[in-house]
PDB file of N, CA and C in Angstrom:
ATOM      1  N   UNK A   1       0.857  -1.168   0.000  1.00  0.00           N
ATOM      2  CA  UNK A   1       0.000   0.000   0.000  1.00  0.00           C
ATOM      3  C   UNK A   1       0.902   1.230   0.000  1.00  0.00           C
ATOM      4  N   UNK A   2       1.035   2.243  -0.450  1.00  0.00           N
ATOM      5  CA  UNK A   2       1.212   3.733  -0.628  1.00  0.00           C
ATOM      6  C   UNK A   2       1.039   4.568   0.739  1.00  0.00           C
ATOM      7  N   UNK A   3       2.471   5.244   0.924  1.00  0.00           N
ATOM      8  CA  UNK A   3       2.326   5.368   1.505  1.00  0.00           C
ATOM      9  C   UNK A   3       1.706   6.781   1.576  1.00  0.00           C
ATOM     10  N   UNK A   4       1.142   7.244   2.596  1.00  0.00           N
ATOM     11  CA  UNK A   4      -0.139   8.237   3.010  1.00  0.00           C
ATOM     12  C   UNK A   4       1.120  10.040   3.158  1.00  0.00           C
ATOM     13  N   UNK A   5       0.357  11.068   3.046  1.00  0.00           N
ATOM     14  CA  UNK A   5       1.149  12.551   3.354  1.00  0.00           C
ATOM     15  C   UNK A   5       1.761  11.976   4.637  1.00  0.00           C
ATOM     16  N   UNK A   6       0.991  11.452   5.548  1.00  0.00           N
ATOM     17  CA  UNK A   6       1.314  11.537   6.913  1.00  0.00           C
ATOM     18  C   UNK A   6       2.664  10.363   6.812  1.00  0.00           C
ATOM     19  N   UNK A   7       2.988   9.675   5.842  1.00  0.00           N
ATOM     20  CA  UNK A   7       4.304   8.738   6.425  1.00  0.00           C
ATOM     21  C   UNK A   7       3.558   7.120   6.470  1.00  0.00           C
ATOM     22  N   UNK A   8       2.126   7.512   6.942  1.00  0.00           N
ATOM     23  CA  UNK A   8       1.848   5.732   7.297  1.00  0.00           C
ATOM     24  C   UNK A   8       1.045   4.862   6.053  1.00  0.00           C
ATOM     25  N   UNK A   9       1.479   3.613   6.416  1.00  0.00           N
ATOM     26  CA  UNK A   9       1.327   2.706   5.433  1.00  0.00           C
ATOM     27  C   UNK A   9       0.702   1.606   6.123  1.00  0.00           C
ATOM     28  N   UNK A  10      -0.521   0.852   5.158  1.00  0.00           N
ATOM     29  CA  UNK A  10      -1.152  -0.492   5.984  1.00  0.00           C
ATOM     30  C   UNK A  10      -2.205  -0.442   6.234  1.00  0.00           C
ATOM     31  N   UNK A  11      -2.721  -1.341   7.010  1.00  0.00           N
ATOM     32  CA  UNK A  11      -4.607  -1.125   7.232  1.00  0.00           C
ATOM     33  C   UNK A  11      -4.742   0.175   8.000  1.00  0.00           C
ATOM     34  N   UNK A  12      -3.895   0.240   9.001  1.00  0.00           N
ATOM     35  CA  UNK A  12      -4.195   2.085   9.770  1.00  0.00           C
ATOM     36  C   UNK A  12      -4.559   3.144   8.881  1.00  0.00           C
ATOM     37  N   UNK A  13      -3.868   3.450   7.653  1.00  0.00           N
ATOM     38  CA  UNK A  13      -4.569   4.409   6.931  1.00  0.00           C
ATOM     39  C   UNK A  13      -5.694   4.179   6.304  1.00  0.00           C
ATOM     40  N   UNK A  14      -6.358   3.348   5.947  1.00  0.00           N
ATOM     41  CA  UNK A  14      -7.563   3.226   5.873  1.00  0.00           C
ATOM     42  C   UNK A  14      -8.412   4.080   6.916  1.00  0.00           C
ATOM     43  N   UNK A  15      -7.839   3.474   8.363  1.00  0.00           N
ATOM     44  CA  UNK A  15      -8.373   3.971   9.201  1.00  0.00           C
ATOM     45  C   UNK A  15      -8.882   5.077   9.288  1.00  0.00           C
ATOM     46  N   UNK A  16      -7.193   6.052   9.419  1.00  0.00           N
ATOM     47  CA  UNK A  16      -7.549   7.219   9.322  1.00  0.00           C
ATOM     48  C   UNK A  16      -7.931   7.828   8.148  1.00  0.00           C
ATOM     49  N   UNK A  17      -8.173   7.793   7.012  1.00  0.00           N
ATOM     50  CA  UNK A  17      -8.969   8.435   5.983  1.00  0.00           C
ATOM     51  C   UNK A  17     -10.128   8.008   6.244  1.00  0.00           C
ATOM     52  N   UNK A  18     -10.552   6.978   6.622  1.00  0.00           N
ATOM     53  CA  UNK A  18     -12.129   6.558   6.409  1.00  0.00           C
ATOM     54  C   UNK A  18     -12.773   5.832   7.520  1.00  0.00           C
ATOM     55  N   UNK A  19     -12.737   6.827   8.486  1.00  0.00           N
ATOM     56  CA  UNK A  19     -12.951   5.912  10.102  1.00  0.00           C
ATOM     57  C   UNK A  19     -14.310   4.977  10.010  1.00  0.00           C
ATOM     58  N   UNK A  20     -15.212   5.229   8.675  1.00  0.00           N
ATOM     59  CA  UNK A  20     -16.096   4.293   8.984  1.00  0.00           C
ATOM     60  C   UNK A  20     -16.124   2.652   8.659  1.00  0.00           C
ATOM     61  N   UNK A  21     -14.661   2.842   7.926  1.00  0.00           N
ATOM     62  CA  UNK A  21     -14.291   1.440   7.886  1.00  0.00           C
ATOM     63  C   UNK A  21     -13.612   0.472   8.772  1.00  0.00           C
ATOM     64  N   UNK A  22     -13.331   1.182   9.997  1.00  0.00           N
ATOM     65  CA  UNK A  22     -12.084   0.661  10.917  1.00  0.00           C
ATOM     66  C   UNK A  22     -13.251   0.229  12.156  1.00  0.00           C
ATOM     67  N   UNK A  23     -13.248   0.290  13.328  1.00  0.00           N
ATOM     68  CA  UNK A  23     -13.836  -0.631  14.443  1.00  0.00           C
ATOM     69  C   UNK A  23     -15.146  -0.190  14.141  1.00  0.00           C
ATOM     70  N   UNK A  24     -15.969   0.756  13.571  1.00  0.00           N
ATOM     71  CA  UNK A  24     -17.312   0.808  13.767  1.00  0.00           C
ATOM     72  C   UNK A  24     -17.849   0.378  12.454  1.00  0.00           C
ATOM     73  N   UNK A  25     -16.812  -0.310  11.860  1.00  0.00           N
ATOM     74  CA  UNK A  25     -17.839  -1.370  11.029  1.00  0.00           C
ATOM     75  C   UNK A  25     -17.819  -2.630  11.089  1.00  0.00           C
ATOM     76  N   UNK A  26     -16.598  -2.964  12.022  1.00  0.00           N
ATOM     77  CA  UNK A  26     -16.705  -4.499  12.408  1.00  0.00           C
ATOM     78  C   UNK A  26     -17.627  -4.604  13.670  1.00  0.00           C
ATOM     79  N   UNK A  27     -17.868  -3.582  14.322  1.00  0.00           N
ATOM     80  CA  UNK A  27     -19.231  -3.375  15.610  1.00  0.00           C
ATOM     81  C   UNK A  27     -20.279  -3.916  14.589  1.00  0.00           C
ATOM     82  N   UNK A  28     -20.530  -2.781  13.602  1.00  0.00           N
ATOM     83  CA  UNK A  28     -21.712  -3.102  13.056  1.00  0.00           C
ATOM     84  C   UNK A  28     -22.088  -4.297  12.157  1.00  0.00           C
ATOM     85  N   UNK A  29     -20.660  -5.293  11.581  1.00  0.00           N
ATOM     86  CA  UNK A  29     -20.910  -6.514  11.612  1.00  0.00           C
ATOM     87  C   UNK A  29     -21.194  -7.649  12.345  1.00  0.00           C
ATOM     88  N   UNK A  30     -20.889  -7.298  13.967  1.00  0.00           N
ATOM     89  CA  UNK A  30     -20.414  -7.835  15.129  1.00  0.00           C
ATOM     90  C   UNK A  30     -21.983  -8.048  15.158  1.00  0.00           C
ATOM     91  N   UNK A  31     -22.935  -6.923  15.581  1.00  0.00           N
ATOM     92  CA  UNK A  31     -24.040  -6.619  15.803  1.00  0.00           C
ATOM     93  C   UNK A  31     -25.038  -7.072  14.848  1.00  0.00           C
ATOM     94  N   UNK A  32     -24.661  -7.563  13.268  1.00  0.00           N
ATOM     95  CA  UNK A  32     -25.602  -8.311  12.374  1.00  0.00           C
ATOM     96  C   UNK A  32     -25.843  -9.657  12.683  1.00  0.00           C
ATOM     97  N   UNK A  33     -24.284  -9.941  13.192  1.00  0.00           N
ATOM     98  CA  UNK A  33     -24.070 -11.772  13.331  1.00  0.00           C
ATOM     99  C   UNK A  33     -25.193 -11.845  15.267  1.00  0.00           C
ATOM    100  N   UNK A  34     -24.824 -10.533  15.925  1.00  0.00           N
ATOM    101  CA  UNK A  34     -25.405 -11.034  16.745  1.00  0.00           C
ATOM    102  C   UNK A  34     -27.127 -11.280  16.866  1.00  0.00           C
ATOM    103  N   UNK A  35     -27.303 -10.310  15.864  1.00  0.00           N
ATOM    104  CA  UNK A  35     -28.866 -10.471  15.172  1.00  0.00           C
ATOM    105  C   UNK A  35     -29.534 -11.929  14.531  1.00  0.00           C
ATOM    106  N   UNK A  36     -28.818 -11.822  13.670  1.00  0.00           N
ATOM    107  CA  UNK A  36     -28.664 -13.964  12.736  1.00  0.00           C
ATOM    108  C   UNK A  36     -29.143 -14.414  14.047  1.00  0.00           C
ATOM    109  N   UNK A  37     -27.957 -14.210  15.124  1.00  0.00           N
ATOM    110  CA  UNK A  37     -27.878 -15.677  16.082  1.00  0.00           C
ATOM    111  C   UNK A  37     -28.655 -15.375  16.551  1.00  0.00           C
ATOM    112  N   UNK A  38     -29.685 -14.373  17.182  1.00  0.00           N
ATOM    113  CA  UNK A  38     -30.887 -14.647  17.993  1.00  0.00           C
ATOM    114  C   UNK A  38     -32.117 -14.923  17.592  1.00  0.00           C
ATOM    115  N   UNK A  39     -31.718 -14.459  15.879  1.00  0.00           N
ATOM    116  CA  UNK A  39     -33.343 -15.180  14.787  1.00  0.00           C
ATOM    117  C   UNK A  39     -33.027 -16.448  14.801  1.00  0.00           C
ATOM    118  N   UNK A  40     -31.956 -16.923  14.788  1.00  0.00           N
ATOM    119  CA  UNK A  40     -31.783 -18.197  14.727  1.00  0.00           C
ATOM    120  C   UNK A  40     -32.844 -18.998  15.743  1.00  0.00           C
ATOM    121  N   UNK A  41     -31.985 -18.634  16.774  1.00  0.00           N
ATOM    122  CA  UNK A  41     -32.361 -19.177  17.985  1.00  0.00           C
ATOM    123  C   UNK A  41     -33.795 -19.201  19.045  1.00  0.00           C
ATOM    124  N   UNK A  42     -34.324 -18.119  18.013  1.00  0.00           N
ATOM    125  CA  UNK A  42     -35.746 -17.541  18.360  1.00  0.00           C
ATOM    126  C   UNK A  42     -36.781 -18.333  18.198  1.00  0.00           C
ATOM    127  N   UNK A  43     -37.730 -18.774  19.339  1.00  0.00           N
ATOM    128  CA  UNK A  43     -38.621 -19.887  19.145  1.00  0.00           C
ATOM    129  C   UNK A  43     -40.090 -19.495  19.288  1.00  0.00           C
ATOM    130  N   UNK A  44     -40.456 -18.221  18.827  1.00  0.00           N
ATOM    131  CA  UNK A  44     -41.486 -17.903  19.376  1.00  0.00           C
ATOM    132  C   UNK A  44     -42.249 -17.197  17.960  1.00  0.00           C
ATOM    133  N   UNK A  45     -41.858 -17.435  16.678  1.00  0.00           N
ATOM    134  CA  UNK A  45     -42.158 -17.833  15.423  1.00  0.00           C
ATOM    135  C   UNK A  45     -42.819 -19.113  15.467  1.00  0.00           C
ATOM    136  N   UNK A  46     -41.991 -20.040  15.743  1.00  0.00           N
ATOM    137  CA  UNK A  46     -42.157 -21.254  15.792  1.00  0.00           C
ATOM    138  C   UNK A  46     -43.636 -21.926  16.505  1.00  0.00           C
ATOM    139  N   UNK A  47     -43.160 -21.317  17.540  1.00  0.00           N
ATOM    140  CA  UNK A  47     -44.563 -21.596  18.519  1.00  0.00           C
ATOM    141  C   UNK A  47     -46.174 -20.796  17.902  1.00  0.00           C
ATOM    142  N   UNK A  48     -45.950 -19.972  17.112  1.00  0.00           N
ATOM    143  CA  UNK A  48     -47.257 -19.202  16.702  1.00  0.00           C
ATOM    144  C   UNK A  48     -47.444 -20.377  15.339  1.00  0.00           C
ATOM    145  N   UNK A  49     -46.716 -20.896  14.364  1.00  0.00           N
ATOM    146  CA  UNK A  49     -46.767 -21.499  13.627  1.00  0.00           C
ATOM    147  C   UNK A  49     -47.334 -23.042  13.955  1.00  0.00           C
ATOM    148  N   UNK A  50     -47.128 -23.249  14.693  1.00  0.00           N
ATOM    149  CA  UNK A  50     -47.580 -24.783  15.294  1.00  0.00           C
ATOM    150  C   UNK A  50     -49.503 -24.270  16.334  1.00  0.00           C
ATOM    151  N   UNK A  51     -49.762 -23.857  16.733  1.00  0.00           N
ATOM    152  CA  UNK A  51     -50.641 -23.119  17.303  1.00  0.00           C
ATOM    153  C   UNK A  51     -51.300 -22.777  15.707  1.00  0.00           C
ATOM    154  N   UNK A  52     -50.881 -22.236  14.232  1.00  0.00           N
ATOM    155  CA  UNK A  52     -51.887 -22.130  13.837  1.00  0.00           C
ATOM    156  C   UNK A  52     -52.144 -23.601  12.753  1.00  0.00           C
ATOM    157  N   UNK A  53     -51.179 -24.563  12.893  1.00  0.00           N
ATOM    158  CA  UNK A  53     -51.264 -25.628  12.407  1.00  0.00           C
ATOM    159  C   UNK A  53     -52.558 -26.552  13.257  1.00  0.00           C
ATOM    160  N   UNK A  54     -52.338 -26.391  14.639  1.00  0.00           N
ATOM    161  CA  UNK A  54     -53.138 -26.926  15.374  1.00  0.00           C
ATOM    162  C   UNK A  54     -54.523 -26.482  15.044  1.00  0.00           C
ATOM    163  N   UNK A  55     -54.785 -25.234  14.920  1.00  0.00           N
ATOM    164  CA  UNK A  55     -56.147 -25.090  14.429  1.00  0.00           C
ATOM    165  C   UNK A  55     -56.836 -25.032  13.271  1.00  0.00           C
ATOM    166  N   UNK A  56     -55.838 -25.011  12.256  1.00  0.00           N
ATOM    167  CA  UNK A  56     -56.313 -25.592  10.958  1.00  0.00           C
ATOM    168  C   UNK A  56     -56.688 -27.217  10.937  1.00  0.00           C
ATOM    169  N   UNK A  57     -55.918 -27.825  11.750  1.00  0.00           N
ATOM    170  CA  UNK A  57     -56.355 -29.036  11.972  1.00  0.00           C
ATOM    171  C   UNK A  57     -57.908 -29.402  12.508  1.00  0.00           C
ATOM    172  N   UNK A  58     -57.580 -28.792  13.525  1.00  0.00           N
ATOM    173  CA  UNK A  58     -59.466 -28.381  14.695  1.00  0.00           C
ATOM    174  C   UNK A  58     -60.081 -28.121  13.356  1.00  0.00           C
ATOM    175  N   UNK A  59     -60.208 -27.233  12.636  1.00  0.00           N
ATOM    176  CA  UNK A  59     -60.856 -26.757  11.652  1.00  0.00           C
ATOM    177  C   UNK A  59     -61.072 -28.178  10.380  1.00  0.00           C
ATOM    178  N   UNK A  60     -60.150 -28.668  10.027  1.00  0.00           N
ATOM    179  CA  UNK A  60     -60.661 -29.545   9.176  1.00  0.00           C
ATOM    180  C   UNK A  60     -61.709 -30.828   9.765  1.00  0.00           C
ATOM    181  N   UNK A  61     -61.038 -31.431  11.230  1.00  0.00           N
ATOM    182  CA  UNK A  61     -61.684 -31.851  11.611  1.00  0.00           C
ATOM    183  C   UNK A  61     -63.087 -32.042  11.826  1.00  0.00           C
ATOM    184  N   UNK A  62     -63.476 -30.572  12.236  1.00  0.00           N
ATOM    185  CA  UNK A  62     -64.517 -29.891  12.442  1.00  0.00           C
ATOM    186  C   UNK A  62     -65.553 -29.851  11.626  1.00  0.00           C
ATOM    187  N   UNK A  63     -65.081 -29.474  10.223  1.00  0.00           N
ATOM    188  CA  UNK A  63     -65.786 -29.356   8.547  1.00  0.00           C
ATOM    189  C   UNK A  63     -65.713 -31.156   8.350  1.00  0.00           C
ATOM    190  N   UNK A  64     -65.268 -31.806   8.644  1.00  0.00           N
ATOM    191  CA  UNK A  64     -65.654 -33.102   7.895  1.00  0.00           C
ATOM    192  C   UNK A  64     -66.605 -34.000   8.902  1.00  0.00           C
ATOM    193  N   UNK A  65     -66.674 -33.797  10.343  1.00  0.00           N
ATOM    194  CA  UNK A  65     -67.477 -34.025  11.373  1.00  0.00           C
ATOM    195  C   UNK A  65     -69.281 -33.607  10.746  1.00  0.00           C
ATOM    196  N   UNK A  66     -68.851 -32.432  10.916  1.00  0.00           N
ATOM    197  CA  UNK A  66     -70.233 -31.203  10.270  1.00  0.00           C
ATOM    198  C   UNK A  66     -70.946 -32.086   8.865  1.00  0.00           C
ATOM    199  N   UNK A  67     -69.894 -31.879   8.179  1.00  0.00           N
ATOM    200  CA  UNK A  67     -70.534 -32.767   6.974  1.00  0.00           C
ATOM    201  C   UNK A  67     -70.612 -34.186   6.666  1.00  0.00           C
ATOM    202  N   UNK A  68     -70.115 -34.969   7.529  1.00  0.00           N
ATOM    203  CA  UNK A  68     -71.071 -36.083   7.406  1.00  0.00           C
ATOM    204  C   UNK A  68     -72.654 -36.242   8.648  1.00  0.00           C
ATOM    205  N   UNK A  69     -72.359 -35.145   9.501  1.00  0.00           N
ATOM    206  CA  UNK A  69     -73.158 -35.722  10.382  1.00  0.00           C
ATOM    207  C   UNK A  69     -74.672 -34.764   9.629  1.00  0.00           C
ATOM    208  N   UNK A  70     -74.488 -33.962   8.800  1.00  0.00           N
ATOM    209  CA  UNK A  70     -75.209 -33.481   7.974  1.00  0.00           C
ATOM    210  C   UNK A  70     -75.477 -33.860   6.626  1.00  0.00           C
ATOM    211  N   UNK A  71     -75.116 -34.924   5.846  1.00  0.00           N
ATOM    212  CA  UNK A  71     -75.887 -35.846   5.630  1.00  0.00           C
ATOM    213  C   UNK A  71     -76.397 -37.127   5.890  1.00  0.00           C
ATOM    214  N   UNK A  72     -76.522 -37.450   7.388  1.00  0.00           N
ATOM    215  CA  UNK A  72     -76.990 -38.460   7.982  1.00  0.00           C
ATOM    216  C   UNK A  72     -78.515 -37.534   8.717  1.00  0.00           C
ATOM    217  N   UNK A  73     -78.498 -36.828   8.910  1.00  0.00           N
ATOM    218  CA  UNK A  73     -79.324 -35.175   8.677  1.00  0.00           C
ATOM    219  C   UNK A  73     -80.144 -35.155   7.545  1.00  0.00           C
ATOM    220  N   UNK A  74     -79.940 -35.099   6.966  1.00  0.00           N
ATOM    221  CA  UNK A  74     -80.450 -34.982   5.792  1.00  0.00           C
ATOM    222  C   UNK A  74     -81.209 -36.409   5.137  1.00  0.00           C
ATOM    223  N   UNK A  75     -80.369 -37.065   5.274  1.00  0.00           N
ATOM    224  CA  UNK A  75     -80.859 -38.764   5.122  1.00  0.00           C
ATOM    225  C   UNK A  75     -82.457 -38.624   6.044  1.00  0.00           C
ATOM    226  N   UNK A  76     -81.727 -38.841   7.511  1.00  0.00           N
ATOM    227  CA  UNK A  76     -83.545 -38.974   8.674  1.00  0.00           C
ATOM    228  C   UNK A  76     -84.320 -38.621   8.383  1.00  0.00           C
ATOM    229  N   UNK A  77     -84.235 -36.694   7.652  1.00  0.00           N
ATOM    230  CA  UNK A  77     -85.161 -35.311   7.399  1.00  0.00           C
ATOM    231  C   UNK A  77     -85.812 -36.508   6.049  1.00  0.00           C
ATOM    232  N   UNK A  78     -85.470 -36.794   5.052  1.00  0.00           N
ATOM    233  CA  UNK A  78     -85.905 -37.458   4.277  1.00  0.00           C
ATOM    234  C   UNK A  78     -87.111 -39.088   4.415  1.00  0.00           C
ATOM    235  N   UNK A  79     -86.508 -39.437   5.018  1.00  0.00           N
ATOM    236  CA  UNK A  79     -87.006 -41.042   5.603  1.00  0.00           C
ATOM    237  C   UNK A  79     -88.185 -40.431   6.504  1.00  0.00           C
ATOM    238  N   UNK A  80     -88.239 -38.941   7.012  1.00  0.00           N
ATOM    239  CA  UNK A  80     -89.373 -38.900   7.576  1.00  0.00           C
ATOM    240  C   UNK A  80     -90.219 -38.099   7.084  1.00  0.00           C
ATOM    241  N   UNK A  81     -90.018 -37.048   5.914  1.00  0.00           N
ATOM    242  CA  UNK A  81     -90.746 -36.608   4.735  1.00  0.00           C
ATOM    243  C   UNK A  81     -91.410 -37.616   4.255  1.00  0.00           C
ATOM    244  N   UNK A  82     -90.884 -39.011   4.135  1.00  0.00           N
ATOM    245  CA  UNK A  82     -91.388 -39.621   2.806  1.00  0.00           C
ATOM    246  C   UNK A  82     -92.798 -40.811   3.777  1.00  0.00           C
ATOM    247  N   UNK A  83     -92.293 -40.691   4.734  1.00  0.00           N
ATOM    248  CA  UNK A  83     -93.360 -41.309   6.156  1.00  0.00           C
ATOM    249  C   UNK A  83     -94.379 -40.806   6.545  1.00  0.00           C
ATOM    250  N   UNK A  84     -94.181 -39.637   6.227  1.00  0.00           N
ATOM    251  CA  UNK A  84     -95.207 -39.246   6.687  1.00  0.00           C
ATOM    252  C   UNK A  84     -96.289 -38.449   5.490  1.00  0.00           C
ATOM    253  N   UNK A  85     -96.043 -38.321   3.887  1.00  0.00           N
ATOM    254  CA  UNK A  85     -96.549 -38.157   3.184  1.00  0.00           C
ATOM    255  C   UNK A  85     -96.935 -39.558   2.446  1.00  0.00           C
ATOM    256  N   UNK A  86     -97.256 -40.540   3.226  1.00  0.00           N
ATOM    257  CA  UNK A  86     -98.212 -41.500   3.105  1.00  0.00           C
ATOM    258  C   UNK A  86     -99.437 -41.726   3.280  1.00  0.00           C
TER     259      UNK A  86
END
């Protein structure tokens, strides 16, 4: 590297010409990775996702319960239409 007016040569002049490249951008990489690792590690996505799996389940359950027990419903309503228009 070339050396600088001031004499210095190496990653330091970076530094000093462009302080936003020197410790407060490895902070602010420091601070991305420490971000990653707590999405990572974060379980409370997870838990809303299973909670709405669970009730889509309730829910299908629910709709195929409903509809057979509504045409067995429908069947009786019939068998006693046809009984009583005798």
């Amino acid at each position: 590297m070339a050396a600088t007016a001031k004499g210095r040569t190496g990653i330091n002049d970076s530094l000093a010409i462009f302080p936003h490249n020197g410790i407060a951008a490895f902070n602010r990489w420091e601070f991305r990775m420490d971000k990653l690792r707590s999405l990572i590690h974060d379980e409370s996505g997870a838990t809303a996702i299973e909670y709405g799996l669970i009730a889509a389940l309730i829910s299908v359950a629910a709709i195929a319960a409903m509809t057979k027990v509504g045409t067995h419903l429908s069947t009786t309503f019939s068998t006693v239409a046809s009984n009583l228009g005798r």
